[in-house]
C-alpha atoms as a PDB file:
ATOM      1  CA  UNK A   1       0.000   0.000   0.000  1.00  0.00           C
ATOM      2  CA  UNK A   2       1.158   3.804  -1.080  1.00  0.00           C
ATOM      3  CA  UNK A   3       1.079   6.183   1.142  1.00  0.00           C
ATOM      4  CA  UNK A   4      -0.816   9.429   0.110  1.00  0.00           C
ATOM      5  CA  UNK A   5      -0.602  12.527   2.045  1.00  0.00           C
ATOM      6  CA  UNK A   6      -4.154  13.906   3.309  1.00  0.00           C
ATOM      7  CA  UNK A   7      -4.972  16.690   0.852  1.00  0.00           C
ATOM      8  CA  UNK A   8      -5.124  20.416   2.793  1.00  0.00           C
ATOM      9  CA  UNK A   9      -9.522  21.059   3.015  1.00  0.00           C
ATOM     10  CA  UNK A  10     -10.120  23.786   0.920  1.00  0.00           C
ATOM     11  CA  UNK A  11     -11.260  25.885   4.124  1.00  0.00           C
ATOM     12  CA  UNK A  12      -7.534  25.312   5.673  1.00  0.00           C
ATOM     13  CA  UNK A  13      -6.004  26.923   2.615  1.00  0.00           C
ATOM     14  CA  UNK A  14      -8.327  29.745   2.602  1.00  0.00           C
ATOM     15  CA  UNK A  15      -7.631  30.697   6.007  1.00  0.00           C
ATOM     16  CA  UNK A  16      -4.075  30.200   5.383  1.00  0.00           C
ATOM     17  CA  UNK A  17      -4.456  32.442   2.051  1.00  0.00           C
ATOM     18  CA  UNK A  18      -6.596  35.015   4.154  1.00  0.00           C
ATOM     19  CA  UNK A  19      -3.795  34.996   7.331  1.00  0.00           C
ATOM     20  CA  UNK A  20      -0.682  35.502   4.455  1.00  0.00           C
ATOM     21  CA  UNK A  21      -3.047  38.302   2.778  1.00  0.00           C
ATOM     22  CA  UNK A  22      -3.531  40.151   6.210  1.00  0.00           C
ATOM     23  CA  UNK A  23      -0.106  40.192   6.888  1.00  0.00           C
ATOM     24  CA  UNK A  24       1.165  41.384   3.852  1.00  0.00           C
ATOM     25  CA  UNK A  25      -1.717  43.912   3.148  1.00  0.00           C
ATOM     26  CA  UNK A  26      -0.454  45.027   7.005  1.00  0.00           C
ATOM     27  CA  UNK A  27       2.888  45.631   6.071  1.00  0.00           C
ATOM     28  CA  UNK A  28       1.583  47.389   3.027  1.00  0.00           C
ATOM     29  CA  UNK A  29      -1.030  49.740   4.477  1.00  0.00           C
ATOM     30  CA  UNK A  30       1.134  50.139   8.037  1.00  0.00           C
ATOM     31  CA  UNK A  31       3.640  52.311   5.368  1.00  0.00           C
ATOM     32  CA  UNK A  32       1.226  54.468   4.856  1.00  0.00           C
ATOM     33  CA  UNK A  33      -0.249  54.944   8.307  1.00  0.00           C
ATOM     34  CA  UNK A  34      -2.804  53.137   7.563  1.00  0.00           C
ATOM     35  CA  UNK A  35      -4.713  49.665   9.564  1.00  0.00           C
ATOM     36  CA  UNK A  36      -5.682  46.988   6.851  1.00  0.00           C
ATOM     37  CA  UNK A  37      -9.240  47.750   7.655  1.00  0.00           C
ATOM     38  CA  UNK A  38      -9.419  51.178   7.207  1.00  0.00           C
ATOM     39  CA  UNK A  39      -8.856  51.215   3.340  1.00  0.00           C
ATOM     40  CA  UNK A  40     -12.288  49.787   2.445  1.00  0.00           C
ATOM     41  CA  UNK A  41     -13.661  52.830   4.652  1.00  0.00           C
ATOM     42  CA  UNK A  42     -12.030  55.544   2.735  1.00  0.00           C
ATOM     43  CA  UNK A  43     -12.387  53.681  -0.689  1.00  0.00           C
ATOM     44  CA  UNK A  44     -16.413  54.346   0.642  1.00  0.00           C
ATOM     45  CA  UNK A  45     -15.619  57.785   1.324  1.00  0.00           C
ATOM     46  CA  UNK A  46     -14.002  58.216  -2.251  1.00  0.00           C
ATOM     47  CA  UNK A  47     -17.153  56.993  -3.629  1.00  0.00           C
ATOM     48  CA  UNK A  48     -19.240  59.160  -1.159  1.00  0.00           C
ATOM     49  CA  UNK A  49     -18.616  61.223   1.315  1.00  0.00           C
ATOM     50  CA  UNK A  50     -20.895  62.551   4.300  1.00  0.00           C
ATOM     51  CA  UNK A  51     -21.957  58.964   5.135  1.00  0.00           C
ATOM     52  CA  UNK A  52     -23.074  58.066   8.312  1.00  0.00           C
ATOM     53  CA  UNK A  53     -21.193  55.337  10.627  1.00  0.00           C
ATOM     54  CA  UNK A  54     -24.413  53.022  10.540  1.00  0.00           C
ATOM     55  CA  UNK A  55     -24.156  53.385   6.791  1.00  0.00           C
ATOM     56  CA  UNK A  56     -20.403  53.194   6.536  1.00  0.00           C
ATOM     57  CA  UNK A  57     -20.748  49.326   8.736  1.00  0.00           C
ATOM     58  CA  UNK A  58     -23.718  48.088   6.683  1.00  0.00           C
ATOM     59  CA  UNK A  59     -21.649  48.769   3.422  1.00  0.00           C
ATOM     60  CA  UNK A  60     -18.273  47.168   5.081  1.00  0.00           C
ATOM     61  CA  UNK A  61     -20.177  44.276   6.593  1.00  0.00           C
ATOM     62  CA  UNK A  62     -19.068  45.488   9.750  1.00  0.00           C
ATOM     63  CA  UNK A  63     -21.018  45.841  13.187  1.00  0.00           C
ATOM     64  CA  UNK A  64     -21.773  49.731  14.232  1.00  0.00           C
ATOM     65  CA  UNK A  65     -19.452  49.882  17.040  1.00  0.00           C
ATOM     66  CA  UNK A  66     -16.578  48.362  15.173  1.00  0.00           C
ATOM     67  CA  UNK A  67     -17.128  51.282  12.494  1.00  0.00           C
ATOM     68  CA  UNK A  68     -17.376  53.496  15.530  1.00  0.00           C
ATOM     69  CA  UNK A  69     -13.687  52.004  16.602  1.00  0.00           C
ATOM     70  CA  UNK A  70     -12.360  52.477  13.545  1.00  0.00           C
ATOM     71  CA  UNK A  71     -13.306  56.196  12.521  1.00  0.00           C
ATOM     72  CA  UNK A  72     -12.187  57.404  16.141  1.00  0.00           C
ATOM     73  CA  UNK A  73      -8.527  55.947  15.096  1.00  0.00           C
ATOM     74  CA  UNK A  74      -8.862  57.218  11.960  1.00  0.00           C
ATOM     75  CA  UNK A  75     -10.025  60.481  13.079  1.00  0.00           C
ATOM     76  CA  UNK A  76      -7.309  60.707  15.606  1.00  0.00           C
ATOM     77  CA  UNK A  77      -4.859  60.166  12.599  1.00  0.00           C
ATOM     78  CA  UNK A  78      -5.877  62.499  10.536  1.00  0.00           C
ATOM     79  CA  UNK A  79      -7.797  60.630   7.941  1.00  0.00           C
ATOM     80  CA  UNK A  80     -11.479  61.696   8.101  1.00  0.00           C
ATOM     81  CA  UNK A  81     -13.354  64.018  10.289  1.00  0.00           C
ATOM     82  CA  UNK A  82     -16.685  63.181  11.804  1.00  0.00           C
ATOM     83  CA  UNK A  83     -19.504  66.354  11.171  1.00  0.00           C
ATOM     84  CA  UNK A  84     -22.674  66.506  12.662  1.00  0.00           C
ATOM     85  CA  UNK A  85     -25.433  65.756  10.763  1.00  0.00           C
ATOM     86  CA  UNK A  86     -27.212  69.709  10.162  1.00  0.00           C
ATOM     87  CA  UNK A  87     -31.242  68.134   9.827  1.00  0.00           C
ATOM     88  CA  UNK A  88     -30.306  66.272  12.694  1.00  0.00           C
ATOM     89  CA  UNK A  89     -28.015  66.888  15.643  1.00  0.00           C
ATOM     90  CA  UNK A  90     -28.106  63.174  16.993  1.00  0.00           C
ATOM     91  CA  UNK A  91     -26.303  61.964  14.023  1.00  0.00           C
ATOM     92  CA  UNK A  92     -22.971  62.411  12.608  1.00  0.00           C
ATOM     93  CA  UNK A  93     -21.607  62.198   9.279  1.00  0.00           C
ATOM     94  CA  UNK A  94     -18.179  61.167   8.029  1.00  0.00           C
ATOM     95  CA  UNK A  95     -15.667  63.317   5.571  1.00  0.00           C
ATOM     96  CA  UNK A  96     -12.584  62.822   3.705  1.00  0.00           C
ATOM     97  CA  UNK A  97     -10.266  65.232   5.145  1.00  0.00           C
ATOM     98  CA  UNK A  98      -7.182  66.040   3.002  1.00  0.00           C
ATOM     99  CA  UNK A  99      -5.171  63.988   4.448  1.00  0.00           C
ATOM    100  CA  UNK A 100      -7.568  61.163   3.589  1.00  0.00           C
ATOM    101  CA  UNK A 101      -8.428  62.498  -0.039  1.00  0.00           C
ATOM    102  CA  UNK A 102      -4.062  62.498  -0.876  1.00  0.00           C
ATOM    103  CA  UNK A 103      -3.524  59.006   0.469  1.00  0.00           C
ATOM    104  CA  UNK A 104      -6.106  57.661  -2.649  1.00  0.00           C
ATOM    105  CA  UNK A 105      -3.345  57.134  -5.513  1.00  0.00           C
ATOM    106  CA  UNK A 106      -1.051  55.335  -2.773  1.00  0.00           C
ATOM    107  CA  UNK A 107      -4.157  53.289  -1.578  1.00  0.00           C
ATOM    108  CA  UNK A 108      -4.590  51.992  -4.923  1.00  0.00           C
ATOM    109  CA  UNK A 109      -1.003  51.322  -5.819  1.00  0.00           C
ATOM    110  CA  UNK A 110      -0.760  49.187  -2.656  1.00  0.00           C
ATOM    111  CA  UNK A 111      -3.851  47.669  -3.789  1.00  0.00           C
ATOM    112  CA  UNK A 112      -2.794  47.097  -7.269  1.00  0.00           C
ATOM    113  CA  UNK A 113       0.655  45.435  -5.702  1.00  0.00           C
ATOM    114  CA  UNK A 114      -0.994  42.842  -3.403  1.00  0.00           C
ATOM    115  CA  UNK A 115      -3.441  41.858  -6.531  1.00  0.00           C
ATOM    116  CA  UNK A 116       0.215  41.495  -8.515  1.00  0.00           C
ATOM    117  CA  UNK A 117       1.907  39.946  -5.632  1.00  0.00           C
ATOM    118  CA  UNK A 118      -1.319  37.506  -4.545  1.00  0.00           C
ATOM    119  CA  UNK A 119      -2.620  36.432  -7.916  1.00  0.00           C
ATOM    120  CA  UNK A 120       0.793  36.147  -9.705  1.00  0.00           C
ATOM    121  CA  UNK A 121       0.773  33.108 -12.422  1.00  0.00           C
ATOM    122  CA  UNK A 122      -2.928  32.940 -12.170  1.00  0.00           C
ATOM    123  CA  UNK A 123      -4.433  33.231 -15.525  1.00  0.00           C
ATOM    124  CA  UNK A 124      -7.376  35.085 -16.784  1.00  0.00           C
ATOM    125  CA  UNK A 125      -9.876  32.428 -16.928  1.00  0.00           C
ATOM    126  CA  UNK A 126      -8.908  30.989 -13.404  1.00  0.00           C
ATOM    127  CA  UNK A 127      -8.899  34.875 -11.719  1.00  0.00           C
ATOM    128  CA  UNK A 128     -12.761  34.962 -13.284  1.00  0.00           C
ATOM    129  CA  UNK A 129     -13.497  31.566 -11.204  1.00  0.00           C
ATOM    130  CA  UNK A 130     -12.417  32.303  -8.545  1.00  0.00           C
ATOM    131  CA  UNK A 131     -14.402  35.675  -8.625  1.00  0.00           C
ATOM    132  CA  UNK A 132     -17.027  33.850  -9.060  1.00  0.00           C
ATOM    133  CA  UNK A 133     -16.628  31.214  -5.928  1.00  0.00           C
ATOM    134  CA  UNK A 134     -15.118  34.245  -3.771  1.00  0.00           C
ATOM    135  CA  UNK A 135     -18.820  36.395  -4.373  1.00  0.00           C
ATOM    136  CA  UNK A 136     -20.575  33.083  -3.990  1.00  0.00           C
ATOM    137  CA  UNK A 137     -18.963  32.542  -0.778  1.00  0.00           C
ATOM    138  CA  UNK A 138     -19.128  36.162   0.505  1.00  0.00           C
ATOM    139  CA  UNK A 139     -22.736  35.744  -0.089  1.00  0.00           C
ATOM    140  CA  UNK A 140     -23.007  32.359   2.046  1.00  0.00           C
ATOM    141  CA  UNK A 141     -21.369  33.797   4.763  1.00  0.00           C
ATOM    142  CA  UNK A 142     -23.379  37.303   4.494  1.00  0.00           C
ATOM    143  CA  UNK A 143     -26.323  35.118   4.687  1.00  0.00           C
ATOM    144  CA  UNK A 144     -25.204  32.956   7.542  1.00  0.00           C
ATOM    145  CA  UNK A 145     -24.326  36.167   9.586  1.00  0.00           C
ATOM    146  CA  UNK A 146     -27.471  37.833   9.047  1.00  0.00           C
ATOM    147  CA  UNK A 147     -29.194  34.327   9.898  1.00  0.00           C
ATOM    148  CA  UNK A 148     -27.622  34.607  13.754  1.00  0.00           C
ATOM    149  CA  UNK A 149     -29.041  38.432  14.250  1.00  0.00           C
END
């Protein structure tokens, strides 16, 4: 009898692939004074500014009082500013400040690098499967999350 290695489960090599991603993407981002999360925020902010942090989590797939976290750091470094909302005092609204608007070409080189760097020797046929199985997934697990609230 051969012996035959047991194969790695697909879900052990995406959490390895997801663990080597956050590192590097840390390393990345950290150059710019900049948390791997906070990216996604300020690539919403690009798209729209005067958001509110409710709106901000529901679009990051993020709870409200992790958003909340993350714009107080981000605030504190410079990156956005947090306005009151002027219809309605209870509620505050998020903007780019200019610090946050000149970081945008750097955000997307970095971006561009670790797409380079990740999906190296992966052709153009495989990079549209897998963007197919990584929405299908992000999908399964959006549903399963919203299943537990």
């Amino acid at each position: 009898m051969v012996y035959q290695p047991h194969p790695e489960s697909l879900d052990r090599l995406l959490i390895q692939v997801c663990r080597l991603h956050y590192a590097r993407a840390y390393t990345l981002y950290e150059s710019l004074g900049l948390y791997r999360g906070q990216p996604p925020v300020l690539s919403a902010l690009w798209e729209r500014e005067g958001l509110t942090h409710t709106e901000l989590a529901h679009r990051l797939h993020v709870t409200p009082a992790t958003m909340t976290r993350m714009l107080r750091r981000m605030e504190k470094a410079g990156f956005v500013e947090r306005r009151p909302d002027p219809h309605d005092m209870r509620v505050s609204r998020v903007y780019l400040s200019s610090t946050g608007r000149s970081v945008q070409d750097a955000v997307d080189r970095v971006r561009r690098l670790l797409e380079e760097e990740t999906f190296a020797g992966v052709g153009a046929e495989e990079r549209a499967l897998l963007a197919r199985c990584f929405a299908r997934m992000r999908q399964n697990l959006i549903r399963a999350v919203e299943d537990l609230e």
